[in-house]
PDB file of N, CA and C in Angstrom:
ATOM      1  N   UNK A   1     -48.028   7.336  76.918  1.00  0.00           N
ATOM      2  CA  UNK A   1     -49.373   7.347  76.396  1.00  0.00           C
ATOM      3  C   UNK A   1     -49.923   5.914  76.418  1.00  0.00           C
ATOM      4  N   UNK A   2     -50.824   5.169  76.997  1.00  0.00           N
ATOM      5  CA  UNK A   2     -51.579   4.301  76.903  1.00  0.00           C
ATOM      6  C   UNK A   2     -52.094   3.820  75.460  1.00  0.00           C
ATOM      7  N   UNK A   3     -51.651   2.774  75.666  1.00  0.00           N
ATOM      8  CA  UNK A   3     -52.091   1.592  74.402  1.00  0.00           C
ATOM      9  C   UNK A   3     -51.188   2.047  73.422  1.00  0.00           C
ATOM     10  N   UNK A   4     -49.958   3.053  73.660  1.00  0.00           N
ATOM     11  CA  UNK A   4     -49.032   2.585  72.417  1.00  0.00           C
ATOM     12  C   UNK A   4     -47.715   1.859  72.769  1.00  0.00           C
ATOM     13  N   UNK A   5     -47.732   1.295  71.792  1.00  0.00           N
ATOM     14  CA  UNK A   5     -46.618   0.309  71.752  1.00  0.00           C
ATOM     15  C   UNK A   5     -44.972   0.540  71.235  1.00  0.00           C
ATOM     16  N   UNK A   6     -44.424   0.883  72.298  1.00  0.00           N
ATOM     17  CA  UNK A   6     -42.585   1.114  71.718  1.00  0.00           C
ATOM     18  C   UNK A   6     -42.196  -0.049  71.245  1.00  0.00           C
ATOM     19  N   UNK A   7     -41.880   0.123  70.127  1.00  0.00           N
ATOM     20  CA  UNK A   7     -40.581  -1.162  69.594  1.00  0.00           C
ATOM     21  C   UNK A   7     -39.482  -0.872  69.375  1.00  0.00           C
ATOM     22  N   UNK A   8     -38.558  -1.960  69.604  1.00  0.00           N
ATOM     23  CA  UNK A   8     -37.401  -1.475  69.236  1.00  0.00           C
ATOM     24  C   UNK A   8     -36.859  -1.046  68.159  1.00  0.00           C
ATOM     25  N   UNK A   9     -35.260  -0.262  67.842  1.00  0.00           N
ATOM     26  CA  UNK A   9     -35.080  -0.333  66.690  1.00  0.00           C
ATOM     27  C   UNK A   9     -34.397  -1.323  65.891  1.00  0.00           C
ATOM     28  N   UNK A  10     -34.108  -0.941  64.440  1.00  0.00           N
ATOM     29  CA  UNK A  10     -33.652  -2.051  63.756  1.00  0.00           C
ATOM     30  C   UNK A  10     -32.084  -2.165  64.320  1.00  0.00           C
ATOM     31  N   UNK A  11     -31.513  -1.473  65.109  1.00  0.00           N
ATOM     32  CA  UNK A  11     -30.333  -1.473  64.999  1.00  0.00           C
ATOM     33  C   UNK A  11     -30.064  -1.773  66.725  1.00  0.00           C
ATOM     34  N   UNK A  12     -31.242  -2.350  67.387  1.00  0.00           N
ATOM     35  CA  UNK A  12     -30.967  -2.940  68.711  1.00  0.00           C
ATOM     36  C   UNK A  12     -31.490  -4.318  68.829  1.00  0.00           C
ATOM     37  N   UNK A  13     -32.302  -4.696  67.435  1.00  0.00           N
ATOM     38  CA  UNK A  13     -32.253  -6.139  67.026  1.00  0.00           C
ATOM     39  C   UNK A  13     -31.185  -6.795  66.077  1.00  0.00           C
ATOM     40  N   UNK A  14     -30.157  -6.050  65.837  1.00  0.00           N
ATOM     41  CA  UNK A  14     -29.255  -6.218  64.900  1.00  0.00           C
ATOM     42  C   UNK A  14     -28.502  -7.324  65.683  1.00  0.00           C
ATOM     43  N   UNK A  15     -28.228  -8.571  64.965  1.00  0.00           N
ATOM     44  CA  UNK A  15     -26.852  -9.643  65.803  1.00  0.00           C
ATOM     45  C   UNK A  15     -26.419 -10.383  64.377  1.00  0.00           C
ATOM     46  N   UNK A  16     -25.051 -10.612  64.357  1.00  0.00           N
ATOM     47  CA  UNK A  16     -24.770 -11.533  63.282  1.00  0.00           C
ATOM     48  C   UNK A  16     -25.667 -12.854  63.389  1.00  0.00           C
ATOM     49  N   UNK A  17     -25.908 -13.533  62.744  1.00  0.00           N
ATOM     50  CA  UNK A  17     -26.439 -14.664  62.298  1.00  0.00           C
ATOM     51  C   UNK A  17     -25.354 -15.666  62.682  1.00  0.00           C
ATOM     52  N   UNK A  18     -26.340 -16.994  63.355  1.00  0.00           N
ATOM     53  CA  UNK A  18     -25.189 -17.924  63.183  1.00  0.00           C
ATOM     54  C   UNK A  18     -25.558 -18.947  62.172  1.00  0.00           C
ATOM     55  N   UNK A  19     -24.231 -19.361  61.386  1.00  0.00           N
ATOM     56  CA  UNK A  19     -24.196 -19.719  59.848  1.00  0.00           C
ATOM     57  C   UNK A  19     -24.416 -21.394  59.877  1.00  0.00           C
ATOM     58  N   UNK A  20     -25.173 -21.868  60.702  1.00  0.00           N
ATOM     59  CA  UNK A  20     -24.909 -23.446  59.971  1.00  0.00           C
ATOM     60  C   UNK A  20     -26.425 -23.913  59.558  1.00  0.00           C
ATOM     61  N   UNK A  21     -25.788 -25.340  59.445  1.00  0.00           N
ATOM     62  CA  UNK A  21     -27.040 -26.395  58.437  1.00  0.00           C
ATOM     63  C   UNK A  21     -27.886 -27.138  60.152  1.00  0.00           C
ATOM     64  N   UNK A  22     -29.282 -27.074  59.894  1.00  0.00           N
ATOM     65  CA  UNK A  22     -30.572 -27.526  60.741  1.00  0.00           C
ATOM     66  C   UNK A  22     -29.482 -29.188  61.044  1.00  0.00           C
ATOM     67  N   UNK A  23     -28.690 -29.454  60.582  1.00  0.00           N
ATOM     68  CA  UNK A  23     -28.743 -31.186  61.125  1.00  0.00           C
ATOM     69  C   UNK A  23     -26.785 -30.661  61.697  1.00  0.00           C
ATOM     70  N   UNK A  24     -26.505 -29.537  61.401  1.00  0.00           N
ATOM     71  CA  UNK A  24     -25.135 -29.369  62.447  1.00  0.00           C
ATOM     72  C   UNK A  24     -25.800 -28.812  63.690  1.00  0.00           C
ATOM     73  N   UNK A  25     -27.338 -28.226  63.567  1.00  0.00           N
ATOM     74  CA  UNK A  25     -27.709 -27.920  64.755  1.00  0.00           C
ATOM     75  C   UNK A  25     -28.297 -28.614  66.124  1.00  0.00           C
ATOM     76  N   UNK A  26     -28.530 -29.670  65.223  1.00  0.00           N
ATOM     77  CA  UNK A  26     -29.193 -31.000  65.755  1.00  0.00           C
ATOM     78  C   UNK A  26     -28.072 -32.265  66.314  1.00  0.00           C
ATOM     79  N   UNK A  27     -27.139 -31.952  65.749  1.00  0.00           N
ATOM     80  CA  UNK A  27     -26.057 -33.106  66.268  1.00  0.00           C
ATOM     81  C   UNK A  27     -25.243 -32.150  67.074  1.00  0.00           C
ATOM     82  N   UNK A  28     -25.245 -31.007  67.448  1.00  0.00           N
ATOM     83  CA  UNK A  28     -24.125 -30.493  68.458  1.00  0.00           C
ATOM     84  C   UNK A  28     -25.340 -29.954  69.732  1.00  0.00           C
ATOM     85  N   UNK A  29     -26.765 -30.331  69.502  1.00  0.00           N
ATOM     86  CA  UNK A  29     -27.662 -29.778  70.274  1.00  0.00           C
ATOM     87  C   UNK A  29     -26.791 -29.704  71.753  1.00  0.00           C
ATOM     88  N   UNK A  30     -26.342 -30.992  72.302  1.00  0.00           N
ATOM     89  CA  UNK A  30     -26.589 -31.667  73.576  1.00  0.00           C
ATOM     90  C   UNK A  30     -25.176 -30.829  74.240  1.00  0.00           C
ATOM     91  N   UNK A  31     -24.316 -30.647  72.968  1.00  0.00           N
ATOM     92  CA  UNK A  31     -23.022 -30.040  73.421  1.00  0.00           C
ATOM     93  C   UNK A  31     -23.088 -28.681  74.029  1.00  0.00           C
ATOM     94  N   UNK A  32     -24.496 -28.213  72.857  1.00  0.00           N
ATOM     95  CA  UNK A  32     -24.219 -26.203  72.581  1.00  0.00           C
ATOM     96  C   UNK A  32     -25.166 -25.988  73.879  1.00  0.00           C
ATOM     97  N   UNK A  33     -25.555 -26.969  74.584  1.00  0.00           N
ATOM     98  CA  UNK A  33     -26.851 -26.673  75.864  1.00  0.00           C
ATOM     99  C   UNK A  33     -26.186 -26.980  76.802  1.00  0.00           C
ATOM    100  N   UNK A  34     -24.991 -27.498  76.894  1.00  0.00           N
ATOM    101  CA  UNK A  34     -24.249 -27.700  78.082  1.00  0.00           C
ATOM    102  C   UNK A  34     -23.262 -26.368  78.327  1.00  0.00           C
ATOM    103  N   UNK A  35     -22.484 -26.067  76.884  1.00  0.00           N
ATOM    104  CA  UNK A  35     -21.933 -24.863  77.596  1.00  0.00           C
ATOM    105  C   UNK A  35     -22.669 -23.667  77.401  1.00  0.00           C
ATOM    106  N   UNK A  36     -23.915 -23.724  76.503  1.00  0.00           N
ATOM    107  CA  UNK A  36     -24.624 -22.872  76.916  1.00  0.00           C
ATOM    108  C   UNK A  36     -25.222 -22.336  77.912  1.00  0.00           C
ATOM    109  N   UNK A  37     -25.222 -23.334  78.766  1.00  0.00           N
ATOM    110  CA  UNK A  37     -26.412 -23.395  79.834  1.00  0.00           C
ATOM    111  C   UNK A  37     -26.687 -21.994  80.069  1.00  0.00           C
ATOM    112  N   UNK A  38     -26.183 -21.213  80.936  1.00  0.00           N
ATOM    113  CA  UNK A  38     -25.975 -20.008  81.648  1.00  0.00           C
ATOM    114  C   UNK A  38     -26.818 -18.817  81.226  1.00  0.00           C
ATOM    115  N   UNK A  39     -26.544 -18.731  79.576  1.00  0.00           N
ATOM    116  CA  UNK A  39     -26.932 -17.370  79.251  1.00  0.00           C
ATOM    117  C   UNK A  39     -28.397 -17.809  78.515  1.00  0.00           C
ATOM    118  N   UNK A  40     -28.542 -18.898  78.310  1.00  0.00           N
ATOM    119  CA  UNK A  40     -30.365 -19.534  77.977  1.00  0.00           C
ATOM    120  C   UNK A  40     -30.750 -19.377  79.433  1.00  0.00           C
ATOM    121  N   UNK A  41     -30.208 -19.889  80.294  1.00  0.00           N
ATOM    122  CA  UNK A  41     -31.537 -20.018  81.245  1.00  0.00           C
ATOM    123  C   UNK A  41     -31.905 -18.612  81.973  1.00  0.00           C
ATOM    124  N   UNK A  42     -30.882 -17.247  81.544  1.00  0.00           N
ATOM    125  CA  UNK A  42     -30.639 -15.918  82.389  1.00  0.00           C
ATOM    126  C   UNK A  42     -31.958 -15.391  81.144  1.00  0.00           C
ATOM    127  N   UNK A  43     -32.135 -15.870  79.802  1.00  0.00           N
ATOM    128  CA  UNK A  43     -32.524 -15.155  78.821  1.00  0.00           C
ATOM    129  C   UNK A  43     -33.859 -15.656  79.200  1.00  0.00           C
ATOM    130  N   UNK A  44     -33.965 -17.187  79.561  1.00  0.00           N
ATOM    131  CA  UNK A  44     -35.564 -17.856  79.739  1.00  0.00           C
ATOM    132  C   UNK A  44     -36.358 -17.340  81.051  1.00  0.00           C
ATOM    133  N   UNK A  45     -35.371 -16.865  81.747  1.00  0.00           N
ATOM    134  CA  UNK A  45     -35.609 -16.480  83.056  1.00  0.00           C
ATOM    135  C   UNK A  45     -36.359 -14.949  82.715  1.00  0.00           C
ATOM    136  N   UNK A  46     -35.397 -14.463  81.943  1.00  0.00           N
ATOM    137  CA  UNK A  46     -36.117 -12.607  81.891  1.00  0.00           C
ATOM    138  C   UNK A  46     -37.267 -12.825  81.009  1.00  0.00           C
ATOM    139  N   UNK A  47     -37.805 -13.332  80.284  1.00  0.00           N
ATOM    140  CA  UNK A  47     -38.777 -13.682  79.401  1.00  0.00           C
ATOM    141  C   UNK A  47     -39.986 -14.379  80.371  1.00  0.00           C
ATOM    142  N   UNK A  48     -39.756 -15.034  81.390  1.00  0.00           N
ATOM    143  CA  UNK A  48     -40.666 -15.565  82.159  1.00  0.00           C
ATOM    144  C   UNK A  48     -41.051 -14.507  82.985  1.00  0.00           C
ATOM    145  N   UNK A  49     -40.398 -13.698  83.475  1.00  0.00           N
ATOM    146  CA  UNK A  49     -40.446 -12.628  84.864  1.00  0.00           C
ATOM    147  C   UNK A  49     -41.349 -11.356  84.001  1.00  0.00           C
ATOM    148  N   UNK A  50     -40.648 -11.089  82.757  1.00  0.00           N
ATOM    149  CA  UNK A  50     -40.912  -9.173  82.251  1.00  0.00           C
ATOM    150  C   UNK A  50     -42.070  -9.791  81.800  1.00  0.00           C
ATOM    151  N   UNK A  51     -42.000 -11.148  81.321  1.00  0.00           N
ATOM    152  CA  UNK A  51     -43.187 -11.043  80.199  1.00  0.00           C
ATOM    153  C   UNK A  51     -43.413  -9.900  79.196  1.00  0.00           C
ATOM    154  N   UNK A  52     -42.209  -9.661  78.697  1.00  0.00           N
ATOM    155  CA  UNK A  52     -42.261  -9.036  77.679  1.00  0.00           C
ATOM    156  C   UNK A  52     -40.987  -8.988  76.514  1.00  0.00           C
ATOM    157  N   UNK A  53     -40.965  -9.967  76.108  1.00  0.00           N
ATOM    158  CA  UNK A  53     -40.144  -9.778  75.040  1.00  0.00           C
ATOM    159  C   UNK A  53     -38.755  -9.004  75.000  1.00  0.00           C
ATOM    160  N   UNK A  54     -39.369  -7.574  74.650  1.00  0.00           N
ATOM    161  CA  UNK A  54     -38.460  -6.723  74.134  1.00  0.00           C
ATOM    162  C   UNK A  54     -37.821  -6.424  75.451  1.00  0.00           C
ATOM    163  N   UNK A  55     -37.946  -6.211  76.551  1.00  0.00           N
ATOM    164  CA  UNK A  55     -36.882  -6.094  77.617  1.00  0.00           C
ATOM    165  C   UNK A  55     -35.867  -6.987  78.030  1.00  0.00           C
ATOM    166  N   UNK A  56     -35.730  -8.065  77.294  1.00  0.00           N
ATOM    167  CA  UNK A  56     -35.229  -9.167  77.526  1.00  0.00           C
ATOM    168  C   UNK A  56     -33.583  -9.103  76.411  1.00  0.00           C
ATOM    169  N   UNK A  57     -33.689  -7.905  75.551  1.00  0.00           N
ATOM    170  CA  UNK A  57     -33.034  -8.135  74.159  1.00  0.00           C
ATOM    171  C   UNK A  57     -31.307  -8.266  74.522  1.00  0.00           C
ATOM    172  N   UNK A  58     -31.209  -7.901  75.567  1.00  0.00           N
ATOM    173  CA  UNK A  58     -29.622  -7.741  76.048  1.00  0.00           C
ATOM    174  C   UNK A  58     -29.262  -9.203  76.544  1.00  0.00           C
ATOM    175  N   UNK A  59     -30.267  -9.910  77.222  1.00  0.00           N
ATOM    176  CA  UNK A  59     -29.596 -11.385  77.176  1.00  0.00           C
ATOM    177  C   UNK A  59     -30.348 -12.604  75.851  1.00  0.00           C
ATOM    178  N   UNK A  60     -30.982 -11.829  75.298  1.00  0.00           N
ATOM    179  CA  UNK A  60     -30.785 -12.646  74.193  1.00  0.00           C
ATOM    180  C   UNK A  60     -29.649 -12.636  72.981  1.00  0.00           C
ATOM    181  N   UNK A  61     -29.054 -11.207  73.368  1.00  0.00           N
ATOM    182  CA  UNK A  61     -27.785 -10.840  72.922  1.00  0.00           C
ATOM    183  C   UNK A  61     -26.689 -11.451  72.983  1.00  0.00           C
ATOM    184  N   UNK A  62     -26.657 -11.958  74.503  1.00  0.00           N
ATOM    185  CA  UNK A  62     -25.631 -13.259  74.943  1.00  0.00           C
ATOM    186  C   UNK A  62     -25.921 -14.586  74.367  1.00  0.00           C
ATOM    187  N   UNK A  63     -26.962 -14.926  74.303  1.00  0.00           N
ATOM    188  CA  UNK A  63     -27.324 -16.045  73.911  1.00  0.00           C
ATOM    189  C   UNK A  63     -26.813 -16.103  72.453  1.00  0.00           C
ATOM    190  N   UNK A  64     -27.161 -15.410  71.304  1.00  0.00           N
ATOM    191  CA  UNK A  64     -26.197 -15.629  70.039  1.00  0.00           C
ATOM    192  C   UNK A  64     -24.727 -15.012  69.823  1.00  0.00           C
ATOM    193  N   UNK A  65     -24.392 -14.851  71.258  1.00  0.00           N
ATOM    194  CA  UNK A  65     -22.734 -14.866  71.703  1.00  0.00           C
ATOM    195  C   UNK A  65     -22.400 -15.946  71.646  1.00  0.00           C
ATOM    196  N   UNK A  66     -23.068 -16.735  72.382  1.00  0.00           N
ATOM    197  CA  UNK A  66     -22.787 -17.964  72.828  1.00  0.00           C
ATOM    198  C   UNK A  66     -22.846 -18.450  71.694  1.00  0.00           C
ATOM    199  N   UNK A  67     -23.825 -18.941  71.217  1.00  0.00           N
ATOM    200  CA  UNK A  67     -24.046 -19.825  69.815  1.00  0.00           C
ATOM    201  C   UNK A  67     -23.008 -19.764  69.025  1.00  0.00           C
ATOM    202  N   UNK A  68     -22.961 -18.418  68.729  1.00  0.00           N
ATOM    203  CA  UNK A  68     -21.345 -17.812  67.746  1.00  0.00           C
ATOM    204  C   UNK A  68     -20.158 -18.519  67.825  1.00  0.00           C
ATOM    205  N   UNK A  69     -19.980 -18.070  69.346  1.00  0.00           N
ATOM    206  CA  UNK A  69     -18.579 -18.974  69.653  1.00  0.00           C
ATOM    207  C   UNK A  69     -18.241 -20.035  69.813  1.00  0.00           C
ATOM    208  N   UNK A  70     -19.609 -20.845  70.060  1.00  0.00           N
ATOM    209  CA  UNK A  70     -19.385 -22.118  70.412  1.00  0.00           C
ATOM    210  C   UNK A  70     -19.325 -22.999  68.605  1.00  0.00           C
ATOM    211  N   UNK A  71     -19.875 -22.537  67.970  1.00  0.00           N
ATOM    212  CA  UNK A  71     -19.776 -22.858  66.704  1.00  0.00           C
ATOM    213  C   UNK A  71     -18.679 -22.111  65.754  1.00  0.00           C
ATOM    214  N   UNK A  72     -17.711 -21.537  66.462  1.00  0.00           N
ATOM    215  CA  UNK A  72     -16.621 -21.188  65.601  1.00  0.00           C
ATOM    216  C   UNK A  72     -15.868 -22.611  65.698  1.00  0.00           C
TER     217      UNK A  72
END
């Protein structure tokens, strides 16, 4: 149907949280973007192309994989 809008649900935006302080995020920036690289630029990439957000949610999924682990 035209002009309505699907959103997702609450339970396909669901991701643990990653737990630290704004200045542990700021001093490991340079580290968490190096081995991040991969799954930011696959996530910046689908966000540039769909232009749309919500189709994008599976590699933004990776992306607070990444974050997760790299901050365990």
């Amino acid at each position: 149907m035209p002009g309505v809008v699907e959103l997702p649900t609450l339970e396909d935006l669901k991701v643990q949280e990653v737990k630290v302080s704004s200045s542990v995020l700021k001093a490991a920036a340079h580290h968490y973007g190096v081995q991040c690289d991969k799954p930011n630029k696959e996530f910046m990439l689908c966000r540039w192309e769909e232009k749309d957000p919500r189709r994008c949610l599976e590699e933004g999924k990776l992306v607070n994989k990444c974050a997760l682990d790299f901050f365990r």
